[in-house]
Protein backbone atom coordinates (compact mmCIF):
# COMPACT_ATOMS: atom_id res chain seq x y z
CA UNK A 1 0.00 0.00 0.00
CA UNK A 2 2.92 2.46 0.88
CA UNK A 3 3.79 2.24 -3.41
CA UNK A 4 0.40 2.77 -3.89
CA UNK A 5 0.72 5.92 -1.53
CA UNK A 6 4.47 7.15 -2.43
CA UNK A 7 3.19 7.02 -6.14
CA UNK A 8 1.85 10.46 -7.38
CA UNK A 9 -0.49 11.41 -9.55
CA UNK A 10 -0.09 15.13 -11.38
CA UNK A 11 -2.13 17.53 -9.43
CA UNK A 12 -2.10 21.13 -10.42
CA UNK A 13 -1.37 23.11 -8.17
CA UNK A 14 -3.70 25.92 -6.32
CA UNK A 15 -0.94 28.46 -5.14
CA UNK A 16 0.41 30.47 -8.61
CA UNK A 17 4.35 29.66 -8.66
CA UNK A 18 6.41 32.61 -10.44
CA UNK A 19 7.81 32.12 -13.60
CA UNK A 20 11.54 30.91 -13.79
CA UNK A 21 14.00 31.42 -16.47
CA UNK A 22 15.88 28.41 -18.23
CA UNK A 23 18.62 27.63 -15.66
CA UNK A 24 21.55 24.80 -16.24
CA UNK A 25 22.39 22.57 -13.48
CA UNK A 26 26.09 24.13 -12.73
CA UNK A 27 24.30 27.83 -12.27
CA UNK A 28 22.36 26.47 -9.01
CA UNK A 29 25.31 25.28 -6.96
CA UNK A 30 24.72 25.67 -3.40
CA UNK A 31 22.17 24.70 -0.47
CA UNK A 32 18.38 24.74 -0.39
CA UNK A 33 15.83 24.28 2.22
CA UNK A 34 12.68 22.81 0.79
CA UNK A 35 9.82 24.97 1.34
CA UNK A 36 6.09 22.94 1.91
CA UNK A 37 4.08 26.23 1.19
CA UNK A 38 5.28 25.75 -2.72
CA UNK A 39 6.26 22.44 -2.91
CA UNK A 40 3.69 19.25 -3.16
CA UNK A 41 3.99 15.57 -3.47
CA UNK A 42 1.65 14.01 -5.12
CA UNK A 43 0.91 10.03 -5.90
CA UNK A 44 -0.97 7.56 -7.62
CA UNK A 45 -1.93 3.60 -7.69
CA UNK A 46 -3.22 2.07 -10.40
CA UNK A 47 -6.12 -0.61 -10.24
CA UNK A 48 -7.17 -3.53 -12.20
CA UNK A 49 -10.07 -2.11 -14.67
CA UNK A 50 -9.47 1.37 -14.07
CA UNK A 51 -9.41 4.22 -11.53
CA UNK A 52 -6.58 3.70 -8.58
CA UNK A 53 -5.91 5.87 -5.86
CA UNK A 54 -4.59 9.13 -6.05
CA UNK A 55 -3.61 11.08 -2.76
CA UNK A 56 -0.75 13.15 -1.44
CA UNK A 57 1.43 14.11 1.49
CA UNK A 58 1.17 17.73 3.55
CA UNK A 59 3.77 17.38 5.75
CA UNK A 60 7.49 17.05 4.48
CA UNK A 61 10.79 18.81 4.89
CA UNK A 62 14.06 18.09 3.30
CA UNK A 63 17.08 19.61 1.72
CA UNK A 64 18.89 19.91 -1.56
CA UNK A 65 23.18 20.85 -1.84
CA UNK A 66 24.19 21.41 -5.57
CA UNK A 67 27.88 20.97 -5.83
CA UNK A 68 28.93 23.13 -9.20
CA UNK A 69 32.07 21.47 -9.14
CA UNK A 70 30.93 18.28 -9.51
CA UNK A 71 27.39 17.23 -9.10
CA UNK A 72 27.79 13.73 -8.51
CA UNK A 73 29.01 15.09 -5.13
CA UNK A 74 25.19 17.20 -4.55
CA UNK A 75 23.01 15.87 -2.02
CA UNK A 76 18.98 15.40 -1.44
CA UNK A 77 17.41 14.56 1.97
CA UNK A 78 13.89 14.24 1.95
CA UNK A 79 11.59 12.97 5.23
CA UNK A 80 7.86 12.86 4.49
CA UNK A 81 5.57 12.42 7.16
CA UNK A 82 3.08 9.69 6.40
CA UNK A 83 0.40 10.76 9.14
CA UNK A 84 -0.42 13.69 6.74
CA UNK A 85 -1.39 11.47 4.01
CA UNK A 86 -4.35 13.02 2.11
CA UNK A 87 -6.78 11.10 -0.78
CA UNK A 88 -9.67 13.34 -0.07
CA UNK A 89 -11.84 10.15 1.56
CA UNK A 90 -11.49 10.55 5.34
CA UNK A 91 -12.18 6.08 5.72
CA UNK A 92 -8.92 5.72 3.19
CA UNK A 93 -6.62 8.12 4.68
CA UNK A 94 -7.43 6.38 8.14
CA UNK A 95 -6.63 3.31 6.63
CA UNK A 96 -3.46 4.23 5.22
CA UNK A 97 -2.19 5.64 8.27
CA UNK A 98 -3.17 2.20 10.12
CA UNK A 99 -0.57 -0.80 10.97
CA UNK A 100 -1.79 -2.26 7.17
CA UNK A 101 0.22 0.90 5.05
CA UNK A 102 2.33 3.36 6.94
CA UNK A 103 2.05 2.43 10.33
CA UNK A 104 2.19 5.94 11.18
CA UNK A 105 1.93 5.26 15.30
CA UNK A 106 5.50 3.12 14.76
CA UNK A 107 6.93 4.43 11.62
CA UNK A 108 6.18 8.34 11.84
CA UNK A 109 8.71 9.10 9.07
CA UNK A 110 9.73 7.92 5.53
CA UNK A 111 12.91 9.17 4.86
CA UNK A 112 15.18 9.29 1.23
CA UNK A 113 18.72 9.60 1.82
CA UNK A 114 21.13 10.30 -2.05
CA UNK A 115 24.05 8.48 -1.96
CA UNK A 116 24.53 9.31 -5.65
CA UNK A 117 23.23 11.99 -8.60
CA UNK A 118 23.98 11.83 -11.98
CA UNK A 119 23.52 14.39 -14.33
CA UNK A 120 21.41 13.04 -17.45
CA UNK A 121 21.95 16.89 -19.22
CA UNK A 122 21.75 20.26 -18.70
CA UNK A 123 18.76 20.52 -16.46
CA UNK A 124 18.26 17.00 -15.40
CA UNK A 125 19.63 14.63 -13.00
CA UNK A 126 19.24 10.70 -11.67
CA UNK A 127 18.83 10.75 -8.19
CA UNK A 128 19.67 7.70 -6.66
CA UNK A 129 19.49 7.18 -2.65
CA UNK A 130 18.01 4.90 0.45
CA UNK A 131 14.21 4.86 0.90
CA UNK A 132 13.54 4.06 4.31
CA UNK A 133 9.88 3.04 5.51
CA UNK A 134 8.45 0.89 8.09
CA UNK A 135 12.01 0.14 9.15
CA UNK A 136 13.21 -1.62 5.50
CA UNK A 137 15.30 0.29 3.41
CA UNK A 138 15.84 -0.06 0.06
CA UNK A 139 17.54 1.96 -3.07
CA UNK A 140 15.25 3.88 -5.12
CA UNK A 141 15.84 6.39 -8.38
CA UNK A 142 13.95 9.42 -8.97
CA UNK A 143 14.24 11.56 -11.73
CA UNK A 144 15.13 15.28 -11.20
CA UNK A 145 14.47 18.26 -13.66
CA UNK A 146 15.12 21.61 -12.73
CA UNK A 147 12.59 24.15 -13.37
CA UNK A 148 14.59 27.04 -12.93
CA UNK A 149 16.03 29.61 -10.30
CA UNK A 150 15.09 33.30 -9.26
CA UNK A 151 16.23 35.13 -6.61
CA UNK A 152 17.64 32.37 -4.71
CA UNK A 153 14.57 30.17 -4.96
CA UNK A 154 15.19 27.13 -6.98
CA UNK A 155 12.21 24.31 -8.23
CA UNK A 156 12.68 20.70 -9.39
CA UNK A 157 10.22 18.44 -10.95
CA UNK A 158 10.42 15.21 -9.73
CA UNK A 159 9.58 11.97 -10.36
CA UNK A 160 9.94 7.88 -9.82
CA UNK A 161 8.11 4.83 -9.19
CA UNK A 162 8.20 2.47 -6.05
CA UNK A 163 7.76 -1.07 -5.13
CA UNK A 164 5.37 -0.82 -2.23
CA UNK A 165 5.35 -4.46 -1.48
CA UNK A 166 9.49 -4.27 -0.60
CA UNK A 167 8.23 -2.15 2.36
CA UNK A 168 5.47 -4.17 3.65
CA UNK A 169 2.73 -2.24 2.42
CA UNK A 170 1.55 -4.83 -0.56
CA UNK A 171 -2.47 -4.72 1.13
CA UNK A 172 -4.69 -5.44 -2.01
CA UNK A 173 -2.45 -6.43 -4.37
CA UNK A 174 -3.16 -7.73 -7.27
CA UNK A 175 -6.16 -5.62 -7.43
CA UNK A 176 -4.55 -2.34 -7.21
CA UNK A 177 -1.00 -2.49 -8.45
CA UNK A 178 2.18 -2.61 -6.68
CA UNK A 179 4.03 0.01 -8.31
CA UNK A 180 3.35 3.51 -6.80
CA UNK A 181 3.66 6.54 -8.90
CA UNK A 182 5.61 9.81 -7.73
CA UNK A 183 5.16 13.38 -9.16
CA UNK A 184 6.38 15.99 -7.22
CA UNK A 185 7.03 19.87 -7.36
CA UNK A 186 9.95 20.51 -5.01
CA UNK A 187 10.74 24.22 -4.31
CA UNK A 188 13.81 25.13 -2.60
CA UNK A 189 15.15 28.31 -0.92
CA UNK A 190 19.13 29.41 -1.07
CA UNK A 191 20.14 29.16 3.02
């Protein structure tokens, strides 16, 4: 279930971002804090026949270094908070915070750790790292494009698909699939 709820489904967004000009990787060396009030993570399931699940997460923090001198050496550090999981149906989101999906009252975190990023051309990157959920850990890729960067604010677009079922959270599989869907819109400000 935890795929099904780390995978994100594109939701636009309600808060009007400003608009950013073309920016390469190398220009946006240096360390971010990840703002919540303009960033959002979104995610979807799929389900046999149609439909799925489509929710997202309020509560998150994290941080992003850009090394200009060589960005295999930049860093991301991400820890969502699962209790703020959101699908818009009150009985599902009490579900998914239950002992069957996130276990929020024993796992209260999800943390992604990098441990490697690899610039795939000017503006995007492969973010590899260590997913860590319900106590397993596992290595997961994301893909990384950068939006742009104004007046120290920088935003990625980011996405990847998880394996919930490595993390214990395979409830109702086959029916609704095992691979969750991540879309993300990760604002960052220069600190």
């Amino acid at each position: 279930m935890f795929a099904r709820i780390l995978g994100f489904a594109a939701v636009a967004a309600c808060i009007a971002t400003p608009v950013f000009a073309a920016v390469a990787l190398g220009d946006a060396a240096g360390s971010y804090a990840i703002s919540p009030a303009s960033s959002s993570i979104h995610f979807s399931i799929g389900k046999v026949g149609g439909g799925g699940l489509n929710g997202a997460f309020a509560h998150f923090k994290g941080s992003i270094r850009i090394d200009n001198s060589d960005v295999a050496r930049s860093q991301v550090n991400f820890t969502i908070f699962p209790e703020s999981v959101g699908t818009g149906q009150g009985r599902i989101d009490a579900f998914l915070r239950s002992d069957a999906v996130f276990d929020v009252a024993n796992s209260p975190e999800i943390q992604f750790r990098s441990t490697s990023v690899t610039r795939t051309s000017d503006t995007t990157a492969l973010v590899t790292g260590r997913l860590t959920a319900r106590g397993k850990t596992f290595p997961e890729k994301f893909t990384a494009e950068l939006g742009g960067l104004k007046a120290g604010t920088i935003k990625f677009h980011v996405t990847g698909k998880v394996l919930r079922s490595r993390y214990g959270m395979d409830v109702g599989t086959p029916l609704y699939s095992n691979i969750v869907d991540f879309d993300m819109t990760l604002t960052g400000r220069r600190g």
